[in-house]
C-alpha atoms as a PDB file:
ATOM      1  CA  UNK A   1      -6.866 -39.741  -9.304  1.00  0.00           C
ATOM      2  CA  UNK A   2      -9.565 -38.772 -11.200  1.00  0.00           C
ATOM      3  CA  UNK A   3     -11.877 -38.965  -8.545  1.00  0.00           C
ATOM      4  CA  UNK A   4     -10.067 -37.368  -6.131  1.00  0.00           C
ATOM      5  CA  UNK A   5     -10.038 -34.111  -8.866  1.00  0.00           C
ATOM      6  CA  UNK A   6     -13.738 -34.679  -8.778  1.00  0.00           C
ATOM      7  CA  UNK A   7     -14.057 -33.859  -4.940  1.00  0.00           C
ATOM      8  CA  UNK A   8     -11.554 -31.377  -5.081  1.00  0.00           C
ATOM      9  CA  UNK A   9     -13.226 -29.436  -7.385  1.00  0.00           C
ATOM     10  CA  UNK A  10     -16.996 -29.948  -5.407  1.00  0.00           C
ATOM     11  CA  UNK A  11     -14.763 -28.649  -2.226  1.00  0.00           C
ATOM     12  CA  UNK A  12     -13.727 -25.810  -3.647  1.00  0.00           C
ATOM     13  CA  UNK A  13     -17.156 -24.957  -4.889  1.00  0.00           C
ATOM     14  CA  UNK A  14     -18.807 -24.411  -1.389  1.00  0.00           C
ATOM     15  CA  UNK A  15     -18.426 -20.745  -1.825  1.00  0.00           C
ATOM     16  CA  UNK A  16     -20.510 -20.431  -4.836  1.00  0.00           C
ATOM     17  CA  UNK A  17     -23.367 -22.856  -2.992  1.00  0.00           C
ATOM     18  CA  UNK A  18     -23.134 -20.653  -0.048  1.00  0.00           C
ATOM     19  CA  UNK A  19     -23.545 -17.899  -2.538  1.00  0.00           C
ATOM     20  CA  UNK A  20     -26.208 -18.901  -3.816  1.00  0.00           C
ATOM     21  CA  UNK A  21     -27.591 -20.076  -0.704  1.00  0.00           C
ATOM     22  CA  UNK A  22     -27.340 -16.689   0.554  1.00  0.00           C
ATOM     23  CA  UNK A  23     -29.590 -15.547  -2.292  1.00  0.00           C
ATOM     24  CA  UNK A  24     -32.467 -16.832  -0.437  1.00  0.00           C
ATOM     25  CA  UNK A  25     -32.030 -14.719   2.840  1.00  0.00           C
ATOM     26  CA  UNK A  26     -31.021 -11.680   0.814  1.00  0.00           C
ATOM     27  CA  UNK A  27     -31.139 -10.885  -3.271  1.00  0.00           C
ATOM     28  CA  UNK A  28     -28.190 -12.754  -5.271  1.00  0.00           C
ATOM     29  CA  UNK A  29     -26.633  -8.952  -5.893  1.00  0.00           C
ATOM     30  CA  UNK A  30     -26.286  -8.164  -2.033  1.00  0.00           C
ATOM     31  CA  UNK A  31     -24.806 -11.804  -1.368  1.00  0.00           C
ATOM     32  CA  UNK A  32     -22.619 -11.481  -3.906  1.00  0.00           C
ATOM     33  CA  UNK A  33     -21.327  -7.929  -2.453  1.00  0.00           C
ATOM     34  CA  UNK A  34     -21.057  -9.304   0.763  1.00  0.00           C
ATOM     35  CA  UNK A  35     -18.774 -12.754  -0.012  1.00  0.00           C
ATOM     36  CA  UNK A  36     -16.628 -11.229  -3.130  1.00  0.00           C
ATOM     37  CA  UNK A  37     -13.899 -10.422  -0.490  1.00  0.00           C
ATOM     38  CA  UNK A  38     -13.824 -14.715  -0.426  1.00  0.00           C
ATOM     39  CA  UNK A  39     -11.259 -15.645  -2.967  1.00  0.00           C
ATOM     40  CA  UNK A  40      -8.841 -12.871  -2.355  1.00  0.00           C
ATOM     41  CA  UNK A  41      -8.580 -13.567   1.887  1.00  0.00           C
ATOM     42  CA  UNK A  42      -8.898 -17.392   0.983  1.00  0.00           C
ATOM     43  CA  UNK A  43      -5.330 -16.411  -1.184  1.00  0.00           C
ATOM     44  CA  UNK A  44      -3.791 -13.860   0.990  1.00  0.00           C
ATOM     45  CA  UNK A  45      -4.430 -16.621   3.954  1.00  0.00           C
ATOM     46  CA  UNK A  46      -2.578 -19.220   2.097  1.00  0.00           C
ATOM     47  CA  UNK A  47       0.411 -16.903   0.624  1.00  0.00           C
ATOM     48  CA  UNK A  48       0.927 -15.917   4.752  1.00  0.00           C
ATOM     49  CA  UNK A  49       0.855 -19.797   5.576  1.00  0.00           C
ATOM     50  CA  UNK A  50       2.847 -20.943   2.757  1.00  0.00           C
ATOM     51  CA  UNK A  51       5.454 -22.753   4.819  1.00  0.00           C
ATOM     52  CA  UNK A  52       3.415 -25.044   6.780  1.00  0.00           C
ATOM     53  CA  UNK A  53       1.429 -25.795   4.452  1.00  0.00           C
ATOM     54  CA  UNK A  54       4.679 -26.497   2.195  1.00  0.00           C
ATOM     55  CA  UNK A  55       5.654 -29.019   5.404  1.00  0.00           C
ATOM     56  CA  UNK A  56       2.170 -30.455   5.950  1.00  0.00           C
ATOM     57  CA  UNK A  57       1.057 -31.199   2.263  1.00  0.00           C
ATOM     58  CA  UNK A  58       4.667 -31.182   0.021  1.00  0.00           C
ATOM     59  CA  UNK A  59       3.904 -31.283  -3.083  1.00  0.00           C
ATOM     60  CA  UNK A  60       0.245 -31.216  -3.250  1.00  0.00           C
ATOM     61  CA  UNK A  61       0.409 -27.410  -2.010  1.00  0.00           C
ATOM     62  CA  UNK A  62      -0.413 -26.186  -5.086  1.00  0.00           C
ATOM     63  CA  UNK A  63      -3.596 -27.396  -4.864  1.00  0.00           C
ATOM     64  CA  UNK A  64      -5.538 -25.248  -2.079  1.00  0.00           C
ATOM     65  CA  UNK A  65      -4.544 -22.193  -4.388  1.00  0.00           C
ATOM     66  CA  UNK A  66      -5.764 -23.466  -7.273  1.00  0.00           C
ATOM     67  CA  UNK A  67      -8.882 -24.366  -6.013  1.00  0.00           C
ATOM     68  CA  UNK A  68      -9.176 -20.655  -4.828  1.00  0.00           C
ATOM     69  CA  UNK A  69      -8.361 -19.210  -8.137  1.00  0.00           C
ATOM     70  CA  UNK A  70     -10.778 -21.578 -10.223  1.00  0.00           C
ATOM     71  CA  UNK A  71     -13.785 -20.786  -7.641  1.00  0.00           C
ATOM     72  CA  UNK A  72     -12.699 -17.015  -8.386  1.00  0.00           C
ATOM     73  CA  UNK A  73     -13.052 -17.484 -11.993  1.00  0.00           C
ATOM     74  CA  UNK A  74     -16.224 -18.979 -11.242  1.00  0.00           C
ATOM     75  CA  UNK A  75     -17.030 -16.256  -9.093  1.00  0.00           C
ATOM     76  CA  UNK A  76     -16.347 -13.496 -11.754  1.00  0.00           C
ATOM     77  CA  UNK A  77     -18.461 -15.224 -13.917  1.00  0.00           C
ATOM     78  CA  UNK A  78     -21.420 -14.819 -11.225  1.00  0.00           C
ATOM     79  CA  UNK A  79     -20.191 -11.280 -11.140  1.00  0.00           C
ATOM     80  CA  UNK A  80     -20.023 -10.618 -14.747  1.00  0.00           C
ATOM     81  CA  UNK A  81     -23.327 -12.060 -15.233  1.00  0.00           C
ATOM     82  CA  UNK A  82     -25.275  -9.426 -12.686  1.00  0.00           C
ATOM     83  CA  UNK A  83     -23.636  -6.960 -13.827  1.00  0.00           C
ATOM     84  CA  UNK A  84     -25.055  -7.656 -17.558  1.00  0.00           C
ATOM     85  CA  UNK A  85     -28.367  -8.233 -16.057  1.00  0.00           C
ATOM     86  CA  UNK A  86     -29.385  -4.941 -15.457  1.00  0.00           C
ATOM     87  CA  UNK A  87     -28.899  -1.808 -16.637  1.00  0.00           C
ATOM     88  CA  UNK A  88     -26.932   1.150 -15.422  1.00  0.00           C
ATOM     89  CA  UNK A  89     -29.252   2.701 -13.151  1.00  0.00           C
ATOM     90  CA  UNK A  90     -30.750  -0.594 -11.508  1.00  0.00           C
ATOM     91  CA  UNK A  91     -27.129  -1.602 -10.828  1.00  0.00           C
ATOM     92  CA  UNK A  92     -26.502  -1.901  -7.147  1.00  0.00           C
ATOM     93  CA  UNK A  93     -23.334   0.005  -6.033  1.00  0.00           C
ATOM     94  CA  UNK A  94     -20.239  -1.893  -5.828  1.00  0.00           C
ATOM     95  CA  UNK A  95     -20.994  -4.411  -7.695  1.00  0.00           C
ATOM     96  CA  UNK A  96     -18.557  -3.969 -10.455  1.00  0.00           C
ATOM     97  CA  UNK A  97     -15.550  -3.407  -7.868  1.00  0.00           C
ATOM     98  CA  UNK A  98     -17.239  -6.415  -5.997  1.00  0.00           C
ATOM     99  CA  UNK A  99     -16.926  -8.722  -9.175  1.00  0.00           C
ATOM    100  CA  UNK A 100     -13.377  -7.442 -10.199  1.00  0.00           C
ATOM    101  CA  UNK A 101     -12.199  -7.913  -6.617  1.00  0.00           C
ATOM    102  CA  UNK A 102     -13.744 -11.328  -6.628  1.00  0.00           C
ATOM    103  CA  UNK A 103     -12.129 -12.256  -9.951  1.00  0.00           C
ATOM    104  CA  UNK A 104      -8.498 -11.180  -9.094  1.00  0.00           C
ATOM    105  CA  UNK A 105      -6.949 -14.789  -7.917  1.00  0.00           C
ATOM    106  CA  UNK A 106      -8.617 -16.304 -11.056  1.00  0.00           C
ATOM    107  CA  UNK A 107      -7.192 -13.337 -13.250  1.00  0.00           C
ATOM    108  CA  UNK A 108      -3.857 -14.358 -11.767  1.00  0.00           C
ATOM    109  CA  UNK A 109      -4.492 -18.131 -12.693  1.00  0.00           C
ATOM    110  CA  UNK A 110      -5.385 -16.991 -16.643  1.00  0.00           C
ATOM    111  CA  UNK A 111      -1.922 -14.907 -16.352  1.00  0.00           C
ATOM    112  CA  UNK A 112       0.015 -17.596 -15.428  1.00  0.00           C
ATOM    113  CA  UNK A 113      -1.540 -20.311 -17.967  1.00  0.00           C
ATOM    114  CA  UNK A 114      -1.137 -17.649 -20.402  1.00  0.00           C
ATOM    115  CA  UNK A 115       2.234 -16.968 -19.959  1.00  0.00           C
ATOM    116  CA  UNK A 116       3.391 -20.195 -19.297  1.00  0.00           C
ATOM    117  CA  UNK A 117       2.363 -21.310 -22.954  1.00  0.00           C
ATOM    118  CA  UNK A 118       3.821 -18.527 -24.246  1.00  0.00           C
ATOM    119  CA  UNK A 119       6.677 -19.473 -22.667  1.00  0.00           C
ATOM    120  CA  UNK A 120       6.595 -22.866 -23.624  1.00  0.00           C
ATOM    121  CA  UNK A 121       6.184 -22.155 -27.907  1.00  0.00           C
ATOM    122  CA  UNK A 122       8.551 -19.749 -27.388  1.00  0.00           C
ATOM    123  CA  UNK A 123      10.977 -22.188 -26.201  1.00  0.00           C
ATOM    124  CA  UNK A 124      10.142 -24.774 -28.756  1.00  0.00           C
ATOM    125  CA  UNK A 125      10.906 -22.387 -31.838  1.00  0.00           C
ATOM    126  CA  UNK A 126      14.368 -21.410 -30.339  1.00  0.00           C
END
């Protein structure tokens, strides 16, 4: 099982390693402009096939979404990171809508974990 997490995980990195393989043709900033929209389709694609891929995969359909939202956390973190690389002025335009639009799913996962064990002490004290 644990190996199978393993090459989920490497799966659902591809998008950063195209990322960064992008960063050759062009600089990381314009890549990263250009694939933030990623995460978000990747989600909206899998909320408008939910049901067949409820059918097809049962149980484990939790786990393409996942995968989406921890490459989006991993993809704010790309974001966050240009951003605090340069200053103001050298900042190309977009990037900060880029890098929140790019961090949204993973936002979403935080929420959820978040509220979830809130949920769960909350339940344990009443």
């Amino acid at each position: 099982m644990l190996t199978l997490g393993f090459l989920t995980l490497s799966v659902g990195l591809i998008p950063l390693a195209i990322l960064f393989a992008m960063g050759r043709w062009w600089t990381l900033d314009v890549a990263f402009v250009r694939l933030a929209w990623i995460p978000v389709a990747a989600l909206v694609l899998q909320a408008v096939a939910w049901r067949p891929m409820t059918q097809t995969l049962g149980y484990a359909v939790i786990i393409p979404p996942l995968l989406t939202c921890i490459v989006s956390v991993f993809f704010g973190i790309v974001g966050a990171t240009l951003l605090l690389a340069r200053s103001r002025a050298e900042r190309r335009p977009g990037l900060l809508w880029a890098t929140l639009l790019a961090s949204l799913p993973g936002a979403l996962l935080v929420m959820y974990v978040v509220v979830s064990v809130v949920r769960f002490f909350i339940g344990a004290v009443l």
